[in-house]
C-alpha atoms as a PDB file:
ATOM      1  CA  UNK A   1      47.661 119.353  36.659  1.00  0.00           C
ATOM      2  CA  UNK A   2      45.977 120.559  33.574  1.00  0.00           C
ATOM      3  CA  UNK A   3      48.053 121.405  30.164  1.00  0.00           C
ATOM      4  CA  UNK A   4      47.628 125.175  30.898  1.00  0.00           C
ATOM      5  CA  UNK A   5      49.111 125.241  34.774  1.00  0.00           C
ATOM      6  CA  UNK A   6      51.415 122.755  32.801  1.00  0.00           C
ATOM      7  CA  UNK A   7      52.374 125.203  30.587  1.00  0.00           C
ATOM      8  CA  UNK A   8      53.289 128.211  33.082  1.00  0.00           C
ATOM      9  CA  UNK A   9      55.436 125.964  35.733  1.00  0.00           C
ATOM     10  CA  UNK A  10      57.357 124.442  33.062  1.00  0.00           C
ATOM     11  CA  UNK A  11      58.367 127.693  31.280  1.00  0.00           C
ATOM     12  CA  UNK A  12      62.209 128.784  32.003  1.00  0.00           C
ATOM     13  CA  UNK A  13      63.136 130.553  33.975  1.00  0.00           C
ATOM     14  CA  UNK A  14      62.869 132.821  34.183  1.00  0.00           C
ATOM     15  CA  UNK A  15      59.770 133.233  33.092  1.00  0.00           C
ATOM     16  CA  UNK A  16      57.906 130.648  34.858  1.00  0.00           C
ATOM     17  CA  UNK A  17      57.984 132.969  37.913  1.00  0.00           C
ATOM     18  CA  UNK A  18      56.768 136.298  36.199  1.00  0.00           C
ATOM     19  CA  UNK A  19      54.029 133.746  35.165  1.00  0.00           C
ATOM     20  CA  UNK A  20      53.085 132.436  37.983  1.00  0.00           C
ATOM     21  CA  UNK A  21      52.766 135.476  39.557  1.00  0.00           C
ATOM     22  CA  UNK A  22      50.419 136.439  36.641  1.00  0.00           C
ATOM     23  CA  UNK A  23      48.466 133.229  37.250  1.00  0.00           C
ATOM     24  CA  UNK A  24      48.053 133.856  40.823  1.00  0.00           C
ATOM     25  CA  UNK A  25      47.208 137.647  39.957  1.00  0.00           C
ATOM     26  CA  UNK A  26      44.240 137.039  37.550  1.00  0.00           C
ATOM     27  CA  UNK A  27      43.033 133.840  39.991  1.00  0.00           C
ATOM     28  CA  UNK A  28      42.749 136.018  43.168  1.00  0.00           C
ATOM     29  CA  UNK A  29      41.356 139.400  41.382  1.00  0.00           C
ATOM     30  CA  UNK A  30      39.197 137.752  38.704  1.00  0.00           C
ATOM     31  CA  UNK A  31      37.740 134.698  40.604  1.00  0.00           C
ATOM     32  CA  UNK A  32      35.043 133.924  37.613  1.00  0.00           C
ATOM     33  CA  UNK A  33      37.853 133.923  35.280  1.00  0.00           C
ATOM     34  CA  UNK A  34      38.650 130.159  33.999  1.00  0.00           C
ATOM     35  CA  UNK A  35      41.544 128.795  33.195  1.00  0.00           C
ATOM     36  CA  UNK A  36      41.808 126.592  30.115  1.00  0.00           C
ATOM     37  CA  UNK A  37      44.388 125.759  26.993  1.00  0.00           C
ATOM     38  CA  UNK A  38      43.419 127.326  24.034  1.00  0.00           C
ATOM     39  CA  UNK A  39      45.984 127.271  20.762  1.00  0.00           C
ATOM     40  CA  UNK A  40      48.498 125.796  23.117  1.00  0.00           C
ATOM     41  CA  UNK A  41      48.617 129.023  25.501  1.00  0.00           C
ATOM     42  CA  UNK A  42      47.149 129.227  29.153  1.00  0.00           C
ATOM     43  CA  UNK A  43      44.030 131.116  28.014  1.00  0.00           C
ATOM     44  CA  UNK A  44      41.525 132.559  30.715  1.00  0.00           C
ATOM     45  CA  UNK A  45      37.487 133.161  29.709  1.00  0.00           C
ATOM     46  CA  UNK A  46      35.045 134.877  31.444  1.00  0.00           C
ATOM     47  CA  UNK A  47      31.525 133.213  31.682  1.00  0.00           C
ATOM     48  CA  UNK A  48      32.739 130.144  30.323  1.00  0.00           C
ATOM     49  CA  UNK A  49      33.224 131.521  26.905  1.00  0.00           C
ATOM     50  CA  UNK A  50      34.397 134.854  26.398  1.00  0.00           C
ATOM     51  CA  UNK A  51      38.285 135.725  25.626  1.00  0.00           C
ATOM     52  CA  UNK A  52      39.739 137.430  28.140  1.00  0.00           C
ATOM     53  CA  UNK A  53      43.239 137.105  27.622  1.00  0.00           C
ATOM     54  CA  UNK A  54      46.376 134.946  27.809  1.00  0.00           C
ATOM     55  CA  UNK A  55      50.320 134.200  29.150  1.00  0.00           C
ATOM     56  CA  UNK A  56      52.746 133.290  26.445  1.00  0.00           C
ATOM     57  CA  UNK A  57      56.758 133.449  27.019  1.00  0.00           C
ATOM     58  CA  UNK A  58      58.539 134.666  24.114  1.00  0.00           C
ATOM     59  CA  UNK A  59      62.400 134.703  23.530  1.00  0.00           C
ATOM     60  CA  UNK A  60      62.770 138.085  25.675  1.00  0.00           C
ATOM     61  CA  UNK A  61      59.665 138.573  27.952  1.00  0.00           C
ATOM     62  CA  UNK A  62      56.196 136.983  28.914  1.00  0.00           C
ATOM     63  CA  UNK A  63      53.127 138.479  27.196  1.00  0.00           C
ATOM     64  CA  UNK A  64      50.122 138.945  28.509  1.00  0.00           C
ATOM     65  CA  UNK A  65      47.737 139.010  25.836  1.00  0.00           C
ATOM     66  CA  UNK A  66      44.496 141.234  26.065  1.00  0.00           C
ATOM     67  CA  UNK A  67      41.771 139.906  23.954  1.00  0.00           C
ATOM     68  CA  UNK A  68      40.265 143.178  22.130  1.00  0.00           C
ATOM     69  CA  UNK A  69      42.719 144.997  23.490  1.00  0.00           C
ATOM     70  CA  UNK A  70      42.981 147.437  21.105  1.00  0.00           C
ATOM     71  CA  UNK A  71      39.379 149.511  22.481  1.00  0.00           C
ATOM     72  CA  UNK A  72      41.380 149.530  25.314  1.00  0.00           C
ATOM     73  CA  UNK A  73      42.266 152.983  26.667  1.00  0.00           C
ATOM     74  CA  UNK A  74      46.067 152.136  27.322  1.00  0.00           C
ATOM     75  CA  UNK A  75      45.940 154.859  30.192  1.00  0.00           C
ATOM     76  CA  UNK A  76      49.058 153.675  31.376  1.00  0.00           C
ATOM     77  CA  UNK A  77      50.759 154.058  27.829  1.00  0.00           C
ATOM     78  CA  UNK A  78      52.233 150.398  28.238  1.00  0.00           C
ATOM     79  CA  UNK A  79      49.947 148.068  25.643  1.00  0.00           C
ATOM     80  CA  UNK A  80      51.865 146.680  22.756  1.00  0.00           C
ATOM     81  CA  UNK A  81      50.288 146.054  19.237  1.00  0.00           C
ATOM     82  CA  UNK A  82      53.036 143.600  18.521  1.00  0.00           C
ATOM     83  CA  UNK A  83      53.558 142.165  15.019  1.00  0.00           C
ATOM     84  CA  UNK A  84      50.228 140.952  13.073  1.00  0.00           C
ATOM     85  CA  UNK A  85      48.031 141.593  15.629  1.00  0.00           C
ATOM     86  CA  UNK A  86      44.925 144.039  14.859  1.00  0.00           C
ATOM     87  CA  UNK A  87      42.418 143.474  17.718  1.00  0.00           C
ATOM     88  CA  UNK A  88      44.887 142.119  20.576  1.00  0.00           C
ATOM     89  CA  UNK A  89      47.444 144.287  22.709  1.00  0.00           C
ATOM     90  CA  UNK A  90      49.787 142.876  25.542  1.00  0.00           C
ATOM     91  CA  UNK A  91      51.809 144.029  28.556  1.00  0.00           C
ATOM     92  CA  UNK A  92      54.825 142.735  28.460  1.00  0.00           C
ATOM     93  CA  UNK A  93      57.166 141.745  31.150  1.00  0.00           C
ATOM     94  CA  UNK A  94      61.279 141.524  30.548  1.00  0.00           C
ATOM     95  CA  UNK A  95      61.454 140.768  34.076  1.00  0.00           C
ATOM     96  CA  UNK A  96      59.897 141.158  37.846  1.00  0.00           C
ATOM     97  CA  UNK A  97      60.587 144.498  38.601  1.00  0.00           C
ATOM     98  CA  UNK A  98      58.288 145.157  35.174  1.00  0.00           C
ATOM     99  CA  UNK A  99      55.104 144.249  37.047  1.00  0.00           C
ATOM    100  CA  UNK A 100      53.671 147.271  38.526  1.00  0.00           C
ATOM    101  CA  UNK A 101      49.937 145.609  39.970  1.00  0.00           C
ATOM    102  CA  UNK A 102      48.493 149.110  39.839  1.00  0.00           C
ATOM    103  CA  UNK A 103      48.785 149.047  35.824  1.00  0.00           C
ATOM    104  CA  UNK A 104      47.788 145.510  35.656  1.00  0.00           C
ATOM    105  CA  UNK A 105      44.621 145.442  37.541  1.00  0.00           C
ATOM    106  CA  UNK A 106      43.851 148.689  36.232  1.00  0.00           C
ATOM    107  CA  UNK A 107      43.727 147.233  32.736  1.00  0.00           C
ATOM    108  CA  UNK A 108      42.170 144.119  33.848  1.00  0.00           C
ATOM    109  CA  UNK A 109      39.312 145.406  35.233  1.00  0.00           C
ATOM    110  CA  UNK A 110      38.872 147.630  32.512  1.00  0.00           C
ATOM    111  CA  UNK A 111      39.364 144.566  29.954  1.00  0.00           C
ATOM    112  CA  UNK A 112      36.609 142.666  31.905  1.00  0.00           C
ATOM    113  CA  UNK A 113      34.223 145.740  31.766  1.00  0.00           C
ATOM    114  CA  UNK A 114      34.611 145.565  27.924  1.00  0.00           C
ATOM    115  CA  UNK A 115      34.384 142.328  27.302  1.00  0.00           C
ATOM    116  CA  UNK A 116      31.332 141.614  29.315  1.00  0.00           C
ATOM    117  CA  UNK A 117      29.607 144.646  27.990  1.00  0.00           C
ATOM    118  CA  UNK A 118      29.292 143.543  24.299  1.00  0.00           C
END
């Protein structure tokens, strides 16, 4: 197992879950996305070297970090700045029934459109 699947099935619970149903979510809906560990966080890139974004677990929820997320729309009024952060946004997810897949691969796609359009 690499050090980023590492990373998401030895989080606590229980956040290991809400990540791995983030990991499985990005694999199946963004094939070309890879997987690798970046500044100690599962990190996925698109065409080998563009940000795309990443899972952390934080004392409270799991982030999903958006790489340029701020030219994001936020459509869905649910990106977070967070503290320090002027280009990235994240969903964040306190627990399961926080995941609504609509909202997700809504701002996924529209994430991927953006960062492959540069």
């Amino acid at each position: 197992m690499n050090p980023a699947e590492d990373y998401i099935y030895k989080a606590p619970e229980p956040f290991n879950h809400i990540m791995m149903d983030l990991h499985v979510f990005i694999s199946s809906n963004f094939p070309d996305a890879v997987l690798k560990y970046k500044w100690s966080l599962p990190f996925y890139y698109l065409k080998g070297n563009i940000m795309f974004c990443y899972i952390n677990f934080r004392k409270k929820y799991v982030d999903l970090g958006l790489a340029y997320g701020s030219e994001l729309s936020n459509k869905h009024n649910k990106l977070v700045a967070g503290e320090r952060r002027k280009r990235m946004r994240s969903l964040r997810y306190f627990s399961m029934d926080d995941m609504d897949n609509k909202v997700l691969l809504e701002t996924l796609i529209e994430l991927q459109n953006l960062r492959l359009n540069r």
